[in-house]
C-alpha atoms as a PDB file:
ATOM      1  CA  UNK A   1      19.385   1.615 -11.011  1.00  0.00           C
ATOM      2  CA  UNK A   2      18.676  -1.622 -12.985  1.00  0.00           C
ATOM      3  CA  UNK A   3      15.928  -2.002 -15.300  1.00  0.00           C
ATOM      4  CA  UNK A   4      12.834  -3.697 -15.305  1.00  0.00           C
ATOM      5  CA  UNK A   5      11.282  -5.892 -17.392  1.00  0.00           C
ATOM      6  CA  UNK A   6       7.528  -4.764 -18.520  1.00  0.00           C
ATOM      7  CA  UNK A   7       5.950  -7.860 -16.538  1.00  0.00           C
ATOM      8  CA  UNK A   8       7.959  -7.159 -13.226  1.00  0.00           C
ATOM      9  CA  UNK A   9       5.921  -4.726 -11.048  1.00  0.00           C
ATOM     10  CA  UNK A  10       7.905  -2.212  -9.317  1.00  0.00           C
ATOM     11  CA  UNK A  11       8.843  -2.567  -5.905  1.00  0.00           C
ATOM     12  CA  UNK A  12       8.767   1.861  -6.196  1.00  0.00           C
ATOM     13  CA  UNK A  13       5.120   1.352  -6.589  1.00  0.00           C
ATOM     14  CA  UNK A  14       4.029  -1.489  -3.872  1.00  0.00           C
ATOM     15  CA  UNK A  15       5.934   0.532  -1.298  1.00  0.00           C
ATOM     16  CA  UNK A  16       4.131   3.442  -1.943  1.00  0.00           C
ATOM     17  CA  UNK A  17       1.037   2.093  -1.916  1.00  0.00           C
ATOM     18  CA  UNK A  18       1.685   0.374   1.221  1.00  0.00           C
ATOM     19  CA  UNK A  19       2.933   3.449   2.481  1.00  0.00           C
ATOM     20  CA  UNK A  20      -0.253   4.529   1.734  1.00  0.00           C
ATOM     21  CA  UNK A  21      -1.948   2.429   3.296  1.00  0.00           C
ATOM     22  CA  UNK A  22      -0.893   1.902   6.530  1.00  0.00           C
ATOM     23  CA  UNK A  23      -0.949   5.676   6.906  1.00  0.00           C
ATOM     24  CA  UNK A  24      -4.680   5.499   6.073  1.00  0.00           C
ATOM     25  CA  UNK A  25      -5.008   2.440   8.712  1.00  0.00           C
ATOM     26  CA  UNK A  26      -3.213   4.502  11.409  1.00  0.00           C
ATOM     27  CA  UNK A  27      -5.245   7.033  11.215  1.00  0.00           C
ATOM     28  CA  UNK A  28      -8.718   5.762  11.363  1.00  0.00           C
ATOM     29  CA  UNK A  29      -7.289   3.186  13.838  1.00  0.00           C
ATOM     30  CA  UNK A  30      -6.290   6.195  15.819  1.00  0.00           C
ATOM     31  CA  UNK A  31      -9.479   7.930  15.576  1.00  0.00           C
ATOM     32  CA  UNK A  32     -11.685   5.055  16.193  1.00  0.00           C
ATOM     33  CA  UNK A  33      -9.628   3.967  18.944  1.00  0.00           C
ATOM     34  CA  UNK A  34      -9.155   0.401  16.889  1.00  0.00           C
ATOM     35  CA  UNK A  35      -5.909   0.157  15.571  1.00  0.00           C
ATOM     36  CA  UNK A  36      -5.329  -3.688  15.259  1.00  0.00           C
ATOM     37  CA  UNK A  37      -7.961  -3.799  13.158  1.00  0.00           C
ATOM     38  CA  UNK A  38      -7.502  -0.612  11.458  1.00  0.00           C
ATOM     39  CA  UNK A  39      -3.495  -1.726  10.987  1.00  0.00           C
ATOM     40  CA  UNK A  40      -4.192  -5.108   8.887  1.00  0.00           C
ATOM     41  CA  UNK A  41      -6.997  -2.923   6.880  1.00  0.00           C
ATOM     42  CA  UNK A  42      -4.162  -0.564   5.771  1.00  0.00           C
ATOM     43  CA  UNK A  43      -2.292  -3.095   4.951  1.00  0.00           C
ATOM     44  CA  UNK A  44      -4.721  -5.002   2.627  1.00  0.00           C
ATOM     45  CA  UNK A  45      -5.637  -1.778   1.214  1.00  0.00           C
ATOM     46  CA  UNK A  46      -2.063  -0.792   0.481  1.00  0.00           C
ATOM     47  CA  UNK A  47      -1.440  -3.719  -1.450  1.00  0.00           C
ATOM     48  CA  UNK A  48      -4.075  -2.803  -3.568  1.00  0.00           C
ATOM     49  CA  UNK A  49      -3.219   0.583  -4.435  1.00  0.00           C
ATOM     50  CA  UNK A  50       0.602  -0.475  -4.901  1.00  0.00           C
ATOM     51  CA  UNK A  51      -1.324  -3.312  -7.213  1.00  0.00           C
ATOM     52  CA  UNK A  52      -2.760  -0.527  -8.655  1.00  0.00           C
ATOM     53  CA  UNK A  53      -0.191   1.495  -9.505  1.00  0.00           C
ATOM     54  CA  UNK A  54       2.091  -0.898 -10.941  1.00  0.00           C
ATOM     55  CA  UNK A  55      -0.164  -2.031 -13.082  1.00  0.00           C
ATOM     56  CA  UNK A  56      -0.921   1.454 -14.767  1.00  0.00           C
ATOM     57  CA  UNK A  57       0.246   1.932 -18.564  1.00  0.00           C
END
């Protein structure tokens, strides 16, 4: 694995928070029986957790 510079977020972290994310989004989307809606939620949300995380100390 290479290394990464301090200012470089991981690409570990956005992927999990996507991950995240659009498992949150399919759910609800599933249970509210909106899941276009639901879908680009997750992924907005996602991006803000992996935002999140990569930015932790």
């Amino acid at each position: 694995m290479s290394e990464e510079s301090e200012t470089e977020p991981s690409k570990r972290d956005t992927g999990v928070g996507m991950a995240i994310g659009l498992a949150i989004g399919v759910a609800i989307g599933s249970a509210t029986d909106n899941l276009g809606l639901w879908l680009a939620i997750g992924v907005a949300l996602g991006a803000a957790i992996g935002a999140g995380l990569s930015n932790r100390e």
